[in-house]
Protein backbone atom coordinates (compact mmCIF):
# COMPACT_ATOMS: atom_id res chain seq x y z
CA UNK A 1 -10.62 16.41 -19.38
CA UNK A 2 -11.53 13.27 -21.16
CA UNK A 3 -8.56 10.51 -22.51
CA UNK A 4 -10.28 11.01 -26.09
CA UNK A 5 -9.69 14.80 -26.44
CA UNK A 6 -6.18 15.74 -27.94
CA UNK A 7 -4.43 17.51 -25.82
CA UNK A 8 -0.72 19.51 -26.38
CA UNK A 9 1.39 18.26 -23.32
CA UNK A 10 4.81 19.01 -22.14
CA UNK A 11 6.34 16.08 -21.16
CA UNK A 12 4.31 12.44 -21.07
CA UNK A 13 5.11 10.78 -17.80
CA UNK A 14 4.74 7.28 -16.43
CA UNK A 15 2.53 7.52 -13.29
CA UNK A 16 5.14 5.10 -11.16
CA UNK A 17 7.90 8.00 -11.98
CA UNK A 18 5.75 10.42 -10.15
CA UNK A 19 5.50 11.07 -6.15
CA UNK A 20 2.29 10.01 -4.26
CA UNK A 21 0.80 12.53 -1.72
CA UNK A 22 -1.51 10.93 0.84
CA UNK A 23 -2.55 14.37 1.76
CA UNK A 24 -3.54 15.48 -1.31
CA UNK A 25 -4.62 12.42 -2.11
CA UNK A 26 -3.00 11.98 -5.82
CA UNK A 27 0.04 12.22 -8.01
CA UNK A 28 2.89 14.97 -8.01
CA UNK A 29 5.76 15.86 -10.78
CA UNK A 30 7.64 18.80 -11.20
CA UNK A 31 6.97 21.42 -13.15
CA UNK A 32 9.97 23.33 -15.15
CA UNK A 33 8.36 26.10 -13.63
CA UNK A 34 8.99 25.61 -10.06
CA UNK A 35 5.80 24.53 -8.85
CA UNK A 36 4.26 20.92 -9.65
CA UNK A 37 1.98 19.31 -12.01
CA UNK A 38 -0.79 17.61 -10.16
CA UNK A 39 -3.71 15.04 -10.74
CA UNK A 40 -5.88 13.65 -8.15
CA UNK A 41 -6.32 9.41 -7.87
CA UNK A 42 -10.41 10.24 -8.50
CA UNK A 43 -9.09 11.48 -11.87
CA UNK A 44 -6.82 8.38 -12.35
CA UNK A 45 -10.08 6.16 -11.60
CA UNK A 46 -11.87 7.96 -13.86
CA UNK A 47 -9.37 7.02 -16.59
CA UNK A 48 -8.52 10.77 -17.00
CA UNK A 49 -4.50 11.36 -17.93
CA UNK A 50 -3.59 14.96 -17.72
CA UNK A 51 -2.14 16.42 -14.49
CA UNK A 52 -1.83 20.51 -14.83
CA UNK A 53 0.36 22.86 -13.49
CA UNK A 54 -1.36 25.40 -11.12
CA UNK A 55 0.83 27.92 -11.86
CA UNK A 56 1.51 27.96 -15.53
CA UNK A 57 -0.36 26.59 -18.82
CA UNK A 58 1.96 23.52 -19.25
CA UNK A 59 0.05 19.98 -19.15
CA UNK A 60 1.83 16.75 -18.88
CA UNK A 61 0.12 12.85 -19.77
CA UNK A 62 0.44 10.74 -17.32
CA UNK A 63 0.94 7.14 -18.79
CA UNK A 64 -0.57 4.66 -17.03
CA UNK A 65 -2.45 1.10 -17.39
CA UNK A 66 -5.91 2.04 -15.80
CA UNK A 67 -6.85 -2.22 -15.40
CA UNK A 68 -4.00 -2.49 -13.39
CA UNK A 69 -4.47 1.09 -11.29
CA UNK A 70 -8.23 0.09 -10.33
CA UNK A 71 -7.35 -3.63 -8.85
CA UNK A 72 -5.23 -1.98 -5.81
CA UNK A 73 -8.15 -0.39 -4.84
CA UNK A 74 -10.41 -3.41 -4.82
CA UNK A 75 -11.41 -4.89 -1.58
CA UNK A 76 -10.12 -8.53 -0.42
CA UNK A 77 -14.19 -9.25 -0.28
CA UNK A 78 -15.12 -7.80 -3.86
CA UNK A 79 -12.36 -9.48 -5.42
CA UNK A 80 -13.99 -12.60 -7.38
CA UNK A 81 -13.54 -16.08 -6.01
CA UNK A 82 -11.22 -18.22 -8.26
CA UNK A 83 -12.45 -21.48 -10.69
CA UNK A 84 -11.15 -23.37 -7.89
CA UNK A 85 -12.61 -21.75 -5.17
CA UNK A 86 -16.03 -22.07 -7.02
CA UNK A 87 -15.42 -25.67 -7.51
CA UNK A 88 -15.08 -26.39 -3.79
CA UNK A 89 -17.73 -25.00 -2.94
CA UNK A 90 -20.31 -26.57 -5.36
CA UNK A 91 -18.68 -30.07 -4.08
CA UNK A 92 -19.39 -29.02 -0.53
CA UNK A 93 -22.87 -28.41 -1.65
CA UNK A 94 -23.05 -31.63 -3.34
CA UNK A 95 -21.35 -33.31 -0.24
CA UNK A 96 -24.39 -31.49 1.89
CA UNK A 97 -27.01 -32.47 -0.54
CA UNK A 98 -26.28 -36.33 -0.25
């Protein structure tokens, strides 16, 4: 379900008020129902904000800022060098050249 289609939820939730299961591999909340709404951390990548109950209609939005969701899954090697970190190394370079 894309973040530009309106959707009638039940409840919006913040994503760091729901419970994280590393089996299912995404977000849990319960469900007034009994059961539990449910949306998976590919979804959350994908910028996608509605976790569903499997065993009713109700939908809930799960508030969340996406930047700041992606960067924990960012390797310590793709993360970009700092200004500084750029700067030392073009003076080594320089130092080398000489």
């Amino acid at each position: 379900m894309s973040t530009s289609e309106v959707v009638a939820v039940h409840e919006e939730v913040k994503l760091s008020e729901m419970e994280f299961d590393e089996e299912l591999e995404g977000y849990l909340y319960d469900c007034p129902c009994g059961d539990e709404f449910y949306i998976s951390t590919e979804d959350l990548k994908k910028g996608l904000n509605i976790a569903e109950c499997p065993s009713c209609s109700l939908k809930l939005r799960v508030l969340f800022n996406l930047e700041e969701f992606l960067k924990q899954f960012i390797k310590e090697s793709d993360k970009p060098q700092s200004n500084n970190d750029f700067q030392g190394n073009q003076q080594q370079k320089l130092i080398t050249v000489q």
